[in-house]
Protein backbone atom coordinates (compact mmCIF):
# COMPACT_ATOMS: atom_id res chain seq x y z
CA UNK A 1 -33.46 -4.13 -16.62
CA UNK A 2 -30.75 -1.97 -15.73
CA UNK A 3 -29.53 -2.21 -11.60
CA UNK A 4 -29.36 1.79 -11.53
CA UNK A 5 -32.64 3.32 -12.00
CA UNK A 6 -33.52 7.65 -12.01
CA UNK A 7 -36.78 8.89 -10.30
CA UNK A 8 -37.40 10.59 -13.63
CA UNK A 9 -38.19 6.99 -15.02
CA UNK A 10 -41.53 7.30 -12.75
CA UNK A 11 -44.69 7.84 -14.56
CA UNK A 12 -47.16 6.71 -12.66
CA UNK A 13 -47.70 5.90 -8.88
CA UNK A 14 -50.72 3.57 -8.33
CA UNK A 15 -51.56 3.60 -4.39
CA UNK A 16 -53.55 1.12 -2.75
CA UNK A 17 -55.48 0.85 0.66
CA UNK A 18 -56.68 -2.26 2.04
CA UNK A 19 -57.84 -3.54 5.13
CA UNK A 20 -60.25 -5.83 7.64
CA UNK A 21 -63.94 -5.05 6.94
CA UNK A 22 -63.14 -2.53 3.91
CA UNK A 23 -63.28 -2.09 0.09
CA UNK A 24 -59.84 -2.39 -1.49
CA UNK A 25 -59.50 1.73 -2.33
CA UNK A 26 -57.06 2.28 -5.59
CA UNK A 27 -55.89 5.64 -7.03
CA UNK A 28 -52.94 6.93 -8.83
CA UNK A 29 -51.32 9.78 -6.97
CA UNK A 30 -50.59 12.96 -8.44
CA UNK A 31 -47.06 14.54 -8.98
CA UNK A 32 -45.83 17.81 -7.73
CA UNK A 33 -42.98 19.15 -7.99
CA UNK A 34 -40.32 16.21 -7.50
CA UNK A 35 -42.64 14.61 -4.70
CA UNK A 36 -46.09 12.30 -5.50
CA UNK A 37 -48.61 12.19 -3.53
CA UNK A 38 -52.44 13.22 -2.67
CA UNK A 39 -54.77 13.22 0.18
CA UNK A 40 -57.16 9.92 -0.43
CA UNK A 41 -60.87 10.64 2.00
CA UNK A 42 -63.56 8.53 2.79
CA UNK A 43 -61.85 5.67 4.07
CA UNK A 44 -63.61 3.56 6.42
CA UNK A 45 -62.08 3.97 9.95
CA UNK A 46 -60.34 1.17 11.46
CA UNK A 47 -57.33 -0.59 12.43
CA UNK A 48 -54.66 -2.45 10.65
CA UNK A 49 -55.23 -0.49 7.35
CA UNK A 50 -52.26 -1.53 4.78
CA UNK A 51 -51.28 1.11 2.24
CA UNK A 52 -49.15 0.03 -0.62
CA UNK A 53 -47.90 1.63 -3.45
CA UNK A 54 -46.24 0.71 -6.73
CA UNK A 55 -44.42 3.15 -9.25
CA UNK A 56 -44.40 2.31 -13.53
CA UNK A 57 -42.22 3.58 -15.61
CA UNK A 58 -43.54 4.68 -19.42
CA UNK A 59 -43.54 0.50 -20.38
CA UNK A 60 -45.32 -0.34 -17.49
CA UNK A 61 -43.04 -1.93 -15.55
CA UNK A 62 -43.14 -1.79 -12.08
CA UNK A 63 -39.66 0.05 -10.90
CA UNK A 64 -40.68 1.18 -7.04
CA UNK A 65 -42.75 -0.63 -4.83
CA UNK A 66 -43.40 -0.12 -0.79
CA UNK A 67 -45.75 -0.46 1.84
CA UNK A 68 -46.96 0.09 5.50
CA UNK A 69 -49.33 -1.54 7.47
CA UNK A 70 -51.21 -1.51 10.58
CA UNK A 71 -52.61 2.03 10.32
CA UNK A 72 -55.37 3.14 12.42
CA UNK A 73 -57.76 5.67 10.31
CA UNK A 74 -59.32 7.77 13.34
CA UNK A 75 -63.06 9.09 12.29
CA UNK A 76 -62.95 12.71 11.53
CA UNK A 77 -58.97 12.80 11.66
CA UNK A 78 -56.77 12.69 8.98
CA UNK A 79 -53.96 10.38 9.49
CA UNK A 80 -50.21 11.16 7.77
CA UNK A 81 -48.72 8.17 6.10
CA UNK A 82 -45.22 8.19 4.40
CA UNK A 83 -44.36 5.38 2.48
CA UNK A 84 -41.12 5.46 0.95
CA UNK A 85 -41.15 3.28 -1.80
CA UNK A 86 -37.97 0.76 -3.06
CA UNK A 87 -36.98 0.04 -6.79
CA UNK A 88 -38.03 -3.41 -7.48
CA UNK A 89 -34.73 -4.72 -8.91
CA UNK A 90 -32.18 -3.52 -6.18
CA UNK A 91 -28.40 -3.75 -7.66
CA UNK A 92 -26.50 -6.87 -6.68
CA UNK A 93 -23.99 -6.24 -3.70
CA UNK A 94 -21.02 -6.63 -4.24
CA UNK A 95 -20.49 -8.68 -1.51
CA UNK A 96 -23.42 -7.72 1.70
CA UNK A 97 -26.68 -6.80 0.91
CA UNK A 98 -27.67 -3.63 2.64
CA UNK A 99 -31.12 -3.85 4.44
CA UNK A 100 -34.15 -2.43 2.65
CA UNK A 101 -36.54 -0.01 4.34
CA UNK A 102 -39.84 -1.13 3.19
CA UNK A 103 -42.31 1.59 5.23
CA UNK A 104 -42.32 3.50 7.75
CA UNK A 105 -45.44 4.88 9.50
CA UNK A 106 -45.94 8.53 11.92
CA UNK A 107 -49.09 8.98 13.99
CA UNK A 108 -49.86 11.80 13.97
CA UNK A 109 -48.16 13.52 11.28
CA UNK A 110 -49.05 16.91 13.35
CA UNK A 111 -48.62 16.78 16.72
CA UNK A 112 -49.39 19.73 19.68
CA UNK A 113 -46.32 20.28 21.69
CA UNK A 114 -45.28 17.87 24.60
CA UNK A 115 -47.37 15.19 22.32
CA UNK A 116 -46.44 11.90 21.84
CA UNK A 117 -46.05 10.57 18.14
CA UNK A 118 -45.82 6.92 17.52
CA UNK A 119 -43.60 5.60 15.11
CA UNK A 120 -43.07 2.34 12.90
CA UNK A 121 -40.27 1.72 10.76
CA UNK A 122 -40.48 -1.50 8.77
CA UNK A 123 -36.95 -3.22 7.00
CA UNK A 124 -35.70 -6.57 5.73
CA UNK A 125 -31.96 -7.55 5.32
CA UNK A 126 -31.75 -10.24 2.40
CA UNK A 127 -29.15 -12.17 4.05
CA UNK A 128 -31.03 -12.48 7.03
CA UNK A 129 -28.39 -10.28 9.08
CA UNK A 130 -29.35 -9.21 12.41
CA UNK A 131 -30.45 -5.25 12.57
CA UNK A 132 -29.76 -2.36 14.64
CA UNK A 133 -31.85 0.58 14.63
CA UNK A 134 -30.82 4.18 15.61
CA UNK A 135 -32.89 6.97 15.36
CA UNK A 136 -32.53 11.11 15.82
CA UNK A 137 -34.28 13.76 15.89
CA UNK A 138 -33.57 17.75 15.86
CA UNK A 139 -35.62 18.08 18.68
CA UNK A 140 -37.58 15.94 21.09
CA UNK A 141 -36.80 12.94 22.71
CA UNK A 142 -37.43 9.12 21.94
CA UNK A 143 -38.44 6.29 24.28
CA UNK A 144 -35.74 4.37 22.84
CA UNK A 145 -33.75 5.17 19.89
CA UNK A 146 -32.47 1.82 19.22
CA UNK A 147 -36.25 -0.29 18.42
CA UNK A 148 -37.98 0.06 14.90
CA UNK A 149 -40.62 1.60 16.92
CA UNK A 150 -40.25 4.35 19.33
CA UNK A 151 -42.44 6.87 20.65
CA UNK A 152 -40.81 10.72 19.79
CA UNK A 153 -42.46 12.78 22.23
CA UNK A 154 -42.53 16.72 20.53
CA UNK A 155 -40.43 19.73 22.20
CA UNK A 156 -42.27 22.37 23.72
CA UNK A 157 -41.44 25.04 20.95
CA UNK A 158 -43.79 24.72 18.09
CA UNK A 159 -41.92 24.17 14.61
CA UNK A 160 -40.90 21.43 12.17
CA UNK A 161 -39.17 18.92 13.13
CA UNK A 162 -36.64 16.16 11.38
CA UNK A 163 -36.45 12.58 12.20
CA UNK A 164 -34.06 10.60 11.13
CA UNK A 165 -33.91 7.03 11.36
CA UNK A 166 -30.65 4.28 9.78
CA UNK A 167 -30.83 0.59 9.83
CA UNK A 168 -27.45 -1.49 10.10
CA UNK A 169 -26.82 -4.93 9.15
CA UNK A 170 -23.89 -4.89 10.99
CA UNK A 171 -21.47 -5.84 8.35
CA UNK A 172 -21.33 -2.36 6.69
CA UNK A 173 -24.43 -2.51 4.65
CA UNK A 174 -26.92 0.38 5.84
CA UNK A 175 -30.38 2.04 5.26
CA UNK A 176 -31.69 5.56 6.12
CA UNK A 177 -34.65 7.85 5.66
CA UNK A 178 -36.01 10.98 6.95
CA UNK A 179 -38.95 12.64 7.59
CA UNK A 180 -40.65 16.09 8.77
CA UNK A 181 -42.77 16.46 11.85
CA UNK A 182 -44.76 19.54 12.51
CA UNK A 183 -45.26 20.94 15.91
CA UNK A 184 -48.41 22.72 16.25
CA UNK A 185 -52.41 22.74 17.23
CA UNK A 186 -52.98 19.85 14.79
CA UNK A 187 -56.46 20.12 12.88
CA UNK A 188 -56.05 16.73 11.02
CA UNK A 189 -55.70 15.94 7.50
CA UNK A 190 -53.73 13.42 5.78
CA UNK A 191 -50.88 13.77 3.41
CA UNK A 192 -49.11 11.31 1.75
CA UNK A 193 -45.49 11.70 0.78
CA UNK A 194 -43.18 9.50 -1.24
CA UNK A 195 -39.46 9.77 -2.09
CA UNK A 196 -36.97 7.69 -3.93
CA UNK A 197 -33.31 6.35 -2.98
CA UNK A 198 -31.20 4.36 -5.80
CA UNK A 199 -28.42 3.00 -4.00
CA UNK A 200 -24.65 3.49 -5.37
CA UNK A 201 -22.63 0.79 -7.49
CA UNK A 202 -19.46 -0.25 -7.44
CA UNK A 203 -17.78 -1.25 -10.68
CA UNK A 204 -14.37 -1.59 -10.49
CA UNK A 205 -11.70 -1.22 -7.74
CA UNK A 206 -7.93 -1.18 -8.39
CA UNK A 207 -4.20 -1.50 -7.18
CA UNK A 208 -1.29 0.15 -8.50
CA UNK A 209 1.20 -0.75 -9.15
CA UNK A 210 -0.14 -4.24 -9.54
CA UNK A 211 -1.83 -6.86 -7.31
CA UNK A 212 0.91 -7.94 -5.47
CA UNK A 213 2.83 -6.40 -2.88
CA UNK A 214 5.98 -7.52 -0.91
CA UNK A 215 5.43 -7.05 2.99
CA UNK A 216 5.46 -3.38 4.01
CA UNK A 217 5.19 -2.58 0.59
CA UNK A 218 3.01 0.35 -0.93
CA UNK A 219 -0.24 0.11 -3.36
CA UNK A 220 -2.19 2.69 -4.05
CA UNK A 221 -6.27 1.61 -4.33
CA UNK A 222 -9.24 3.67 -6.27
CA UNK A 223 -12.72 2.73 -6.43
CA UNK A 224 -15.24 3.52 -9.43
CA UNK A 225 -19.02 3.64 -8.39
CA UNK A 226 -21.71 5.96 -9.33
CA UNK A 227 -24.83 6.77 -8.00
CA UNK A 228 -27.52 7.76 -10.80
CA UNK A 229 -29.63 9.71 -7.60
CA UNK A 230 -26.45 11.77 -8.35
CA UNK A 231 -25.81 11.97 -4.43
CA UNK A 232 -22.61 12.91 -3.14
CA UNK A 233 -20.47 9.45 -2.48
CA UNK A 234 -18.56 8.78 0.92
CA UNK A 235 -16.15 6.08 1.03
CA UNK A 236 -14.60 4.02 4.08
CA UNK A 237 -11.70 1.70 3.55
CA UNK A 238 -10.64 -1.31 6.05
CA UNK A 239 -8.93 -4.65 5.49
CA UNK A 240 -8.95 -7.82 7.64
CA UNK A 241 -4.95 -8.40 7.90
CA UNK A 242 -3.95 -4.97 10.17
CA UNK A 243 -2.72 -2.83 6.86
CA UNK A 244 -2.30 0.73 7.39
CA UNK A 245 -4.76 3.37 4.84
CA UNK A 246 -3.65 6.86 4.29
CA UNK A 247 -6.77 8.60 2.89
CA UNK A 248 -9.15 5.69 4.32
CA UNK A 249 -12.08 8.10 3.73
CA UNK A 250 -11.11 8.88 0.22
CA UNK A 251 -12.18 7.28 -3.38
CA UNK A 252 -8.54 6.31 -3.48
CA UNK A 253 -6.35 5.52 -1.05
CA UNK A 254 -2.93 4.41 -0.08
CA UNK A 255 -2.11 1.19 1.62
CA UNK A 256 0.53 -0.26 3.48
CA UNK A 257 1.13 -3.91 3.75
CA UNK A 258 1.46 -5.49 7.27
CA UNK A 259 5.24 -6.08 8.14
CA UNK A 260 4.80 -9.79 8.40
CA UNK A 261 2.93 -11.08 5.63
CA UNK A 262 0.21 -13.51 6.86
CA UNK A 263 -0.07 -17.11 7.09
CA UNK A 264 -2.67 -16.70 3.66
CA UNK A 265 -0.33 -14.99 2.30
CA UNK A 266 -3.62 -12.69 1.05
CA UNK A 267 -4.97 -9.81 2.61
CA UNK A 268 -8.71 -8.54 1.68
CA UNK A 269 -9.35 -4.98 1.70
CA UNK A 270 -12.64 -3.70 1.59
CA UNK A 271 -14.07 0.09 0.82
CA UNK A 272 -17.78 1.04 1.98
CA UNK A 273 -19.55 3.10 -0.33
CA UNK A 274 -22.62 5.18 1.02
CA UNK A 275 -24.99 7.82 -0.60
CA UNK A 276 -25.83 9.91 2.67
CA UNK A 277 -29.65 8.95 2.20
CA UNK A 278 -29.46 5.54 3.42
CA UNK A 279 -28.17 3.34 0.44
CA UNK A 280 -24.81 1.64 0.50
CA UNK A 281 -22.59 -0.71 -1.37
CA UNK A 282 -19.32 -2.29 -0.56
CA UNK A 283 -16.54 -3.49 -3.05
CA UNK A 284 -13.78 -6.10 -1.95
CA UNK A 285 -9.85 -6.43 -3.21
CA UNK A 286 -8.05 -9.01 -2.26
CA UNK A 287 -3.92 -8.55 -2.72
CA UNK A 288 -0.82 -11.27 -2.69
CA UNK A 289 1.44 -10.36 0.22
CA UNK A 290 5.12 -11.37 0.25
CA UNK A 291 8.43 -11.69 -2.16
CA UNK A 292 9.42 -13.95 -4.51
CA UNK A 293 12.74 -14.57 -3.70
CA UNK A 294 15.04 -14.51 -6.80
CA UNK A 295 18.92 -15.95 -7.00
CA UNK A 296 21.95 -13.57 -7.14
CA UNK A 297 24.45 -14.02 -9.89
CA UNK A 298 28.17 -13.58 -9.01
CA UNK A 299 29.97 -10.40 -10.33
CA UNK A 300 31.44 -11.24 -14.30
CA UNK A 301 34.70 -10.04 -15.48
CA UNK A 302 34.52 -8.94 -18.61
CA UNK A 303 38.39 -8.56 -19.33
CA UNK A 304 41.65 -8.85 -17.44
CA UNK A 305 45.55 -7.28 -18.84
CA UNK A 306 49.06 -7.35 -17.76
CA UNK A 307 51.77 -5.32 -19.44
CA UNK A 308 54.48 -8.33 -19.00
CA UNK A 309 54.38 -11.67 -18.07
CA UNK A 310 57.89 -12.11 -17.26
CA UNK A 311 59.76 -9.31 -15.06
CA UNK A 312 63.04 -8.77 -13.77
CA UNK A 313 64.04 -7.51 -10.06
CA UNK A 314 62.58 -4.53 -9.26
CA UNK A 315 60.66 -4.18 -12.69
CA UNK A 316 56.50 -2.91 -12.81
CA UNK A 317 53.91 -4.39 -13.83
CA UNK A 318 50.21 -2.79 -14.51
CA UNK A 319 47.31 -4.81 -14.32
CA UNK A 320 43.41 -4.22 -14.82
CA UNK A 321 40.64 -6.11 -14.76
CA UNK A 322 37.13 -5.10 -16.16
CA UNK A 323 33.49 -6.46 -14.07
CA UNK A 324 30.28 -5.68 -13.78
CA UNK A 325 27.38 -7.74 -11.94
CA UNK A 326 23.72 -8.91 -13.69
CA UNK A 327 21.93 -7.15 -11.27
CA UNK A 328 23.57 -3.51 -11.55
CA UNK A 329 24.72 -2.84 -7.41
CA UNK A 330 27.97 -1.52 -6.70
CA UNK A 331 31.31 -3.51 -6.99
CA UNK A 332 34.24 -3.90 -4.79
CA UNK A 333 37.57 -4.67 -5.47
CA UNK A 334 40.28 -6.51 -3.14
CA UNK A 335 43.74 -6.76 -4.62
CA UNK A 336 46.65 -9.23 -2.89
CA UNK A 337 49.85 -10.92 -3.83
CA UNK A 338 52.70 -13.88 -3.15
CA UNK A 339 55.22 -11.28 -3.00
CA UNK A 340 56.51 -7.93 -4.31
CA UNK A 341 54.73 -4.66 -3.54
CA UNK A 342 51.16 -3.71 -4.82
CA UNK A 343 50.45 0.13 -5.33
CA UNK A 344 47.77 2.36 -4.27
CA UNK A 345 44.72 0.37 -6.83
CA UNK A 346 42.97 3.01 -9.08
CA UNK A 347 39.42 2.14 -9.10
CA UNK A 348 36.62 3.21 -10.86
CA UNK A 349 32.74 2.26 -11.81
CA UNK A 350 33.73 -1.69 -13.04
CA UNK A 351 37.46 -1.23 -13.49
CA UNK A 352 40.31 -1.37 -11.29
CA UNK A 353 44.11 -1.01 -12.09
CA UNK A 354 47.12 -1.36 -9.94
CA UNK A 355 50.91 -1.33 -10.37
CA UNK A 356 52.86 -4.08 -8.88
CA UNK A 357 56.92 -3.84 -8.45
CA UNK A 358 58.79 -6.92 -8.25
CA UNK A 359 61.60 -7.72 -5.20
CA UNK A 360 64.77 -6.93 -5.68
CA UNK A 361 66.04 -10.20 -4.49
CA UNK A 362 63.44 -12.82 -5.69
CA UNK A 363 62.43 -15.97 -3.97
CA UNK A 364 63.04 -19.16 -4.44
CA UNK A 365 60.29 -20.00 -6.64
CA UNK A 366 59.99 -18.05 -9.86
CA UNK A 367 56.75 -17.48 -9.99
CA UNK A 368 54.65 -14.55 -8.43
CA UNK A 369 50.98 -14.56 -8.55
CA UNK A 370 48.61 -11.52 -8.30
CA UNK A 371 44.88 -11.74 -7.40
CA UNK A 372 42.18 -9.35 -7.93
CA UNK A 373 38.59 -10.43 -5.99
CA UNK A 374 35.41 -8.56 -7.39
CA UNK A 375 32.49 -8.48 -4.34
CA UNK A 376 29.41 -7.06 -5.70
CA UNK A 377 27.06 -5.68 -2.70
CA UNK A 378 24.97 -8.76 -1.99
CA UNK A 379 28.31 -11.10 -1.01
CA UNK A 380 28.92 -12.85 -4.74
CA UNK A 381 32.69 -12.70 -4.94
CA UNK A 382 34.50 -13.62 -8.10
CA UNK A 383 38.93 -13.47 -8.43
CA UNK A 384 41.13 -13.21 -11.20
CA UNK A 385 44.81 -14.40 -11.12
CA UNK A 386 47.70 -12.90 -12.76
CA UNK A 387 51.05 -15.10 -13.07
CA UNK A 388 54.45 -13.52 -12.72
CA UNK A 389 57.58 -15.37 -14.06
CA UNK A 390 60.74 -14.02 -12.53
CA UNK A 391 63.57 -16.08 -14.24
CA UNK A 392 66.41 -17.26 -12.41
CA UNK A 393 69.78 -16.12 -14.48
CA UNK A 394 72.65 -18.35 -13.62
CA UNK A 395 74.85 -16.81 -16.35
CA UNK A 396 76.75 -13.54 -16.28
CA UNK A 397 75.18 -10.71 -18.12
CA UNK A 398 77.56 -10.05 -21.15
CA UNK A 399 74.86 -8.30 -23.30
CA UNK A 400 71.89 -5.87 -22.33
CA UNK A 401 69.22 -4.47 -24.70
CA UNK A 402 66.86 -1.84 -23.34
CA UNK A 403 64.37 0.10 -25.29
CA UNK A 404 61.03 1.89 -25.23
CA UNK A 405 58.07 1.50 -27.33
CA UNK A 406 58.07 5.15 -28.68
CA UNK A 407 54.66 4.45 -30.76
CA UNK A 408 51.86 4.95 -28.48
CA UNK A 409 49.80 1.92 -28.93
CA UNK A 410 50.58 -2.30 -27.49
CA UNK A 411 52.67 -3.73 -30.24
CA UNK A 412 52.58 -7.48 -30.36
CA UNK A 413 55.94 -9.47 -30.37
CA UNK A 414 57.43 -12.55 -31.84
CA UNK A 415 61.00 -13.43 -30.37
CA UNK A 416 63.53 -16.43 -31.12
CA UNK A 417 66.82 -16.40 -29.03
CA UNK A 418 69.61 -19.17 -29.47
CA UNK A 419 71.82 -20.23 -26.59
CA UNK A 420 75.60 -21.05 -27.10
CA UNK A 421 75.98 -24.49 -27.91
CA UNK A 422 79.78 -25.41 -27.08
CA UNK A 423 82.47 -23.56 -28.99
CA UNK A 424 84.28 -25.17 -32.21
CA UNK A 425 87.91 -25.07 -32.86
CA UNK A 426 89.77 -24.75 -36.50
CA UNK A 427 88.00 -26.05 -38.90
CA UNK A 428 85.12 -27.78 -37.31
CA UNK A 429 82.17 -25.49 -36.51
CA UNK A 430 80.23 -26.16 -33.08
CA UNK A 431 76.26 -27.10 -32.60
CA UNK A 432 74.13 -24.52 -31.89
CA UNK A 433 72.72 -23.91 -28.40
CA UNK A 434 68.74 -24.46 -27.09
CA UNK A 435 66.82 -21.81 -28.84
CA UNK A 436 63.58 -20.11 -27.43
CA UNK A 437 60.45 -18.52 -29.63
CA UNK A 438 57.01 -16.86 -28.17
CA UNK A 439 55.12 -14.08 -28.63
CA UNK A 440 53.72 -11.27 -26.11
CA UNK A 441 52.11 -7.67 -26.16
CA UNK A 442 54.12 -4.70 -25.27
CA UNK A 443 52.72 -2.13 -23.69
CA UNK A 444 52.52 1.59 -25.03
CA UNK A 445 55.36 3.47 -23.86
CA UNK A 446 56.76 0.43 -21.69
CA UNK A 447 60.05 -0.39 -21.90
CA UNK A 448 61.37 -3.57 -22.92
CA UNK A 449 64.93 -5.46 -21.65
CA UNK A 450 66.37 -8.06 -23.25
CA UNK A 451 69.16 -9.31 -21.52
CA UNK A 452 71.98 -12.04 -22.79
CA UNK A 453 74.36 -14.17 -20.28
CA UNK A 454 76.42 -16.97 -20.60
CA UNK A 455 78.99 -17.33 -22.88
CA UNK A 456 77.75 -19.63 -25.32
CA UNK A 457 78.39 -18.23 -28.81
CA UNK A 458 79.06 -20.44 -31.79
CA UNK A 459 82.42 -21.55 -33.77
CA UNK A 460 82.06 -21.01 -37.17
CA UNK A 461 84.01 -23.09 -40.29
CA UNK A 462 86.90 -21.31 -41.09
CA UNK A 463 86.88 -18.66 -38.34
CA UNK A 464 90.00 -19.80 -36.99
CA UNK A 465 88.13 -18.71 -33.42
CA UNK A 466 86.23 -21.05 -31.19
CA UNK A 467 83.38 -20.33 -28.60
CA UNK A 468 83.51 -20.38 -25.63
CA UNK A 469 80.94 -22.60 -24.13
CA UNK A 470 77.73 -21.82 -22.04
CA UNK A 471 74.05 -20.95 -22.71
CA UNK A 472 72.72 -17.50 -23.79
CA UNK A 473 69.07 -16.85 -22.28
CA UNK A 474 66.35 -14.37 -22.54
CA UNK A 475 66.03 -12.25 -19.55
């Protein structure tokens, strides 16, 4: 049987009286309007009169079912008994079970002004909660609203009057009904009215972005219920680990996560879910709080250049190096040398370039070295080095070449230079000197020196001329 029933399912109330000293009295009530009901006479007066009722649906089956006891029938009075009947099947909480009003009784239903009217409101809570009772009226005054049974004593202005009465479990689960009271020179009768409550269901509740949060973070929840009574829904959100709601009273909502996550690492939240007529439901969520802490890689360069590897006093060099880091945040980039000057570094989104001038006068060693460090912005540092050869000419210059790459684009270079090996004399030719070979990129539009000391040249056979001694180098 489906847990959401209509009032429209109701075919047929069956009401029964029963009682100390009586003949069980059974008759089906009649229907009018949207309320059942009927005035039942004869019934043998007395004391502790039960009156039950049970409503079928077109198979039968027993959907609502209620009753109130302990009703005194008064001889030539008619007394007003209101029995609000419950479905049968109530809908499974989703986590408390609300209490269930099973009957509620009003003696008198009329009452002359200044009267007294005794009341008797009847409830169980299925998981034995504790309940608290708090009634109101919209006129009047109660002995004391907080008891299942008060006595409502009338105002002195002659009218109708509603009474209004909730139960609490305490936990969030709730029950209410309501009922008219006329003021006025009662004449007795009795009239029997019944009305219906389907409590609201919740199906589904959810958290975006996802179920996890880190501490502080944001999720947005929403809750899906319905309410086949079609009552208007209210909705009241709270959690158990001091969260912060924006729209706690709303079908969705937007929570904040506590700034320290706690010791669980889990925080509940739950949303309330009330009809306005006395039936409730809640619906429970429970999120992961906290990070999951994940390792920085160090920055990667992707490529490095240098327009020369060797340089001369005074010459420039351009360098560049190429980076970027896994995890996409900004990059610095920290250039320092051994010696020479470094210029004003031209740096843009994962590149950096800078033009470094050698001394005039270099030191003792002839190497230079250049380092670039790339910081990316969570402290992961990685460095390039550049090395520098300034050579150390201990030769006279006799011979300079200087030209300029006039094509545009980096050629690449192969070089062999031969030193003077010792001059030779007449007839006998001399040994050649040390020779050199490599290979290296020119730059586009860099110039290029090459630059011959020494004397060493060669005697050839027959030349009649000899060398004179020394070694030629590449400069």
């Amino acid at each position: 049987m489906s847990q959401e029933l209509n009032t429209s399912e109701v075919t047929r109330v069956e009401l029964t009286v029963t009682g100390s000293g009586m003949t069980t009295v059974t008759t089906n009530l009649d229907k009018t309007g949207a309320q059942w009901g009927g005035v039942v006479g004869n019934l043998p007066a007395g004391t502790a009169r039960t009156f039950s009722a049970k409503a079928y649906n077109a198979s039968n089956t027993v959907i609502y079912a209620g009753e109130v006891t302990n009703i005194t029938i008064t001889a030539a009075q008619t007394t007003s008994v209101l029995l609000l009947l419950q479905q049968s099947t109530a809908p499974t909480p989703f986590v408390n079970s609300a209490p269930k009003i099973t009957g509620v009784t009003v003696s008198p239903a009329q009452v002359e002004p200044n009267k007294p009217v005794t009341l008797a409101l009847t409830a169980t809570d299925a998981d034995g909660d504790t309940l608290v009772y708090a009634w109101t009226a919209t006129g009047g005054a109660f002995s004391n609203a907080a008891v299942s049974n008060p006595t409502w004593t009338a105002p002195a202005t002659q009218g109708t009057y509603t009474l209004s009465a909730t139960v609490n479990d305490g936990k969030g689960g709730q029950a209410g009904i309501s009922l008219q009271i006329a003021v006025v020179t009662a004449t007795g009768s009795a009239n029997v009215t019944v009305t219906f409550n389907t409590w609201p269901v919740v199906s589904q509740i959810t958290g975006t972005p996802s179920g996890q949060v880190a501490s502080g973070g944001v999720v947005t929840l929403d809750v899906s219920a319905s309410d086949s009574d079609g009552d208007s829904l209210t909705y009241a959100w709270t959690d158990d680990c001091g969260g912060v709601f924006a729209g706690a009273a709303s079908k969705s909502s937007t929570w904040t996560a506590p700034s320290t996550a706690p010791s669980s690492g889990k925080c509940k939240t739950k949303v309330t879910v009330s009809d306005g007529r006395g039936g409730s439901t809640t619906g429970e969520l429970t999120l992961n709080v906290g990070s999951v802490g994940v390792p920085n890689s160090a920055p990667v360069i992707d490529t490095s250049y240098q327009s020369s590897a060797t340089v001369k006093s005074a010459a420039t060099v351009r360098l560049y190096v190429t980076a970027h880091d896994p995890e996409n945040t900004a990059l610095t980039f920290t250039w320092s040398a051994t010696g020479g000057v470094l210029g004003t570094p031209t740096t843009t989104t994962g590149r950096s370039e800078v033009v470094w001038t050698a001394p005039t006068t270099p030191q003792t060693t002839t190497n230079y070295t250049v380092t670039v460090q790339v910081q990316d912005a969570n402290g992961q540092k990685k460095s390039q080095e550049f090395v520098l050869q300034f050579p150390v000419c201990t030769k006279v210059v006799t011979s300079v070449l200087n030209r300029t790459n006039p094509f545009g684009v980096p050629l690449f270079i192969t070089y062999q230079l031969v030193g003077g090996g010792g001059g030779g004399n007449g007839s006998t030719t001399g040994a050649k000197g040390v020779s050199a070979t490599g290979t290296f990129t020119l730059g586009a539009s860099e110039g290029l020196d090459v630059i011959v000391g020494g004397g060493g040249g060669m005697g050839y056979y027959g030349s009649s001329q000899g060398g004179g001694g020394g070694a030629g180098y590449y400069g």
